[in-house]
PDB file of N, CA and C in Angstrom:
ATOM      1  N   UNK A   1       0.842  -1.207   0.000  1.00  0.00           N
ATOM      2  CA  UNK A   1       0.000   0.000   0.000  1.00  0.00           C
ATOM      3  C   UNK A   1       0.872   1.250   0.000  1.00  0.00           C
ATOM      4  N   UNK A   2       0.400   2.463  -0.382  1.00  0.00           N
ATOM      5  CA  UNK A   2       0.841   3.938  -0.631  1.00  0.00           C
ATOM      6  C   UNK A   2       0.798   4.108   0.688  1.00  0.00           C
ATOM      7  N   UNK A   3       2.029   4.586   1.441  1.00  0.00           N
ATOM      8  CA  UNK A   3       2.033   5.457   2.896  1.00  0.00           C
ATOM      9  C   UNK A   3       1.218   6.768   2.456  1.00  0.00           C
ATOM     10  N   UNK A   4       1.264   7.450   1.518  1.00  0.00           N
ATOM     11  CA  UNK A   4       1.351   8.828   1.821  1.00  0.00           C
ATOM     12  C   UNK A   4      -0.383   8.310   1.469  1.00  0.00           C
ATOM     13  N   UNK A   5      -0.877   7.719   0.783  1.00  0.00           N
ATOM     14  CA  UNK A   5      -2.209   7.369   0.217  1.00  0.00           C
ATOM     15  C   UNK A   5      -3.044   7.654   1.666  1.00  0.00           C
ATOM     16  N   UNK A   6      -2.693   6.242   2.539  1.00  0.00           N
ATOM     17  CA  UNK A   6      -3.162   5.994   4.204  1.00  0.00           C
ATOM     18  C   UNK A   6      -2.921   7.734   4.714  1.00  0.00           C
ATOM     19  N   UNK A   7      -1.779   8.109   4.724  1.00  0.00           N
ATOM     20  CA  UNK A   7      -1.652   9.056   5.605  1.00  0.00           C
ATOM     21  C   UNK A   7      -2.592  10.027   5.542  1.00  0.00           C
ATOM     22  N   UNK A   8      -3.372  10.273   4.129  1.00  0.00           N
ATOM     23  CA  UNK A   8      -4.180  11.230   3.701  1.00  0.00           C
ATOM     24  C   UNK A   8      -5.758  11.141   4.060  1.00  0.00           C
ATOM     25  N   UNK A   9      -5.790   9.353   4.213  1.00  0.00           N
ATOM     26  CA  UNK A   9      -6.868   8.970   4.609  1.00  0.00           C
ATOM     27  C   UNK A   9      -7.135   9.111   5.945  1.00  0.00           C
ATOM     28  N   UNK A  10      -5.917   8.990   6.918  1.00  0.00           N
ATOM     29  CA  UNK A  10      -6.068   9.287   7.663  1.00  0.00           C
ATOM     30  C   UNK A  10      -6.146  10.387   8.564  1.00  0.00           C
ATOM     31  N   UNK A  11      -5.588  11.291   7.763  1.00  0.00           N
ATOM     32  CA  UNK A  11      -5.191  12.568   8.635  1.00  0.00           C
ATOM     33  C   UNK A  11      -6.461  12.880   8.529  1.00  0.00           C
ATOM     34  N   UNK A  12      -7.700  13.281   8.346  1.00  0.00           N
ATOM     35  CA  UNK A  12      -9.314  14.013   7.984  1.00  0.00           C
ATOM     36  C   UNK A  12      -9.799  13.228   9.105  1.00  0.00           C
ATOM     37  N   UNK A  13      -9.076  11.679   9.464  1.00  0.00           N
ATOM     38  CA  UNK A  13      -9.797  10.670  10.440  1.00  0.00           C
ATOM     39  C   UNK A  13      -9.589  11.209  11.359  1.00  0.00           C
ATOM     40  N   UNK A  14      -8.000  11.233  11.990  1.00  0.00           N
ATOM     41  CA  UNK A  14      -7.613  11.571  13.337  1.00  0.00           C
ATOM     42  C   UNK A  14      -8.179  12.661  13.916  1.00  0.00           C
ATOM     43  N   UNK A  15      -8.113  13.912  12.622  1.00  0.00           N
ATOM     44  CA  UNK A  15      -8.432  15.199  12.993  1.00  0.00           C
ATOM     45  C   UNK A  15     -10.684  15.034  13.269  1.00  0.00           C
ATOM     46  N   UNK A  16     -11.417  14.214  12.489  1.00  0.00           N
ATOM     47  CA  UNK A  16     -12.373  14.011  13.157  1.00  0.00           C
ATOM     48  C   UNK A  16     -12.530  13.940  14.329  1.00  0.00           C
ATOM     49  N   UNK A  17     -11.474  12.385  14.608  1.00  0.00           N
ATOM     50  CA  UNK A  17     -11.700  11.551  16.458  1.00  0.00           C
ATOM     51  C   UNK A  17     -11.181  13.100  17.485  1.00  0.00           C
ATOM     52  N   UNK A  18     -10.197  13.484  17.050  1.00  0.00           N
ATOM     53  CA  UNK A  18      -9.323  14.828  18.360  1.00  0.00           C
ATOM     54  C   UNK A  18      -8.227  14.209  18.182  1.00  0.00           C
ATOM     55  N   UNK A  19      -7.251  13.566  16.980  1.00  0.00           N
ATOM     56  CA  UNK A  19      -6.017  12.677  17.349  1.00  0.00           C
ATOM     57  C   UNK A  19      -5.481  13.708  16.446  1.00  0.00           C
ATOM     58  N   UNK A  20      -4.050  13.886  17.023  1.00  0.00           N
ATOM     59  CA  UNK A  20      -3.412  14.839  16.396  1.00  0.00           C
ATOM     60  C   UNK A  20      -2.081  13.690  15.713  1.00  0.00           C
ATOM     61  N   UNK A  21      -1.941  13.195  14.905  1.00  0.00           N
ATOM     62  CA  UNK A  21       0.328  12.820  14.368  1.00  0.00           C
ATOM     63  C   UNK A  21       0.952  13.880  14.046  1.00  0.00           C
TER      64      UNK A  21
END
């Protein structure tokens, strides 16, 4: 899998939950 792909998916996630990376 693409890191930066996940990372993108995730960053909109974390910043939903209150999780900051």
């Amino acid at each position: 899998m693409n890191h930066q792909a996940i990372k993108d998916i995730l960053q909109p996630l974390v910043a939903f939950f209150g999780f900051e990376v």
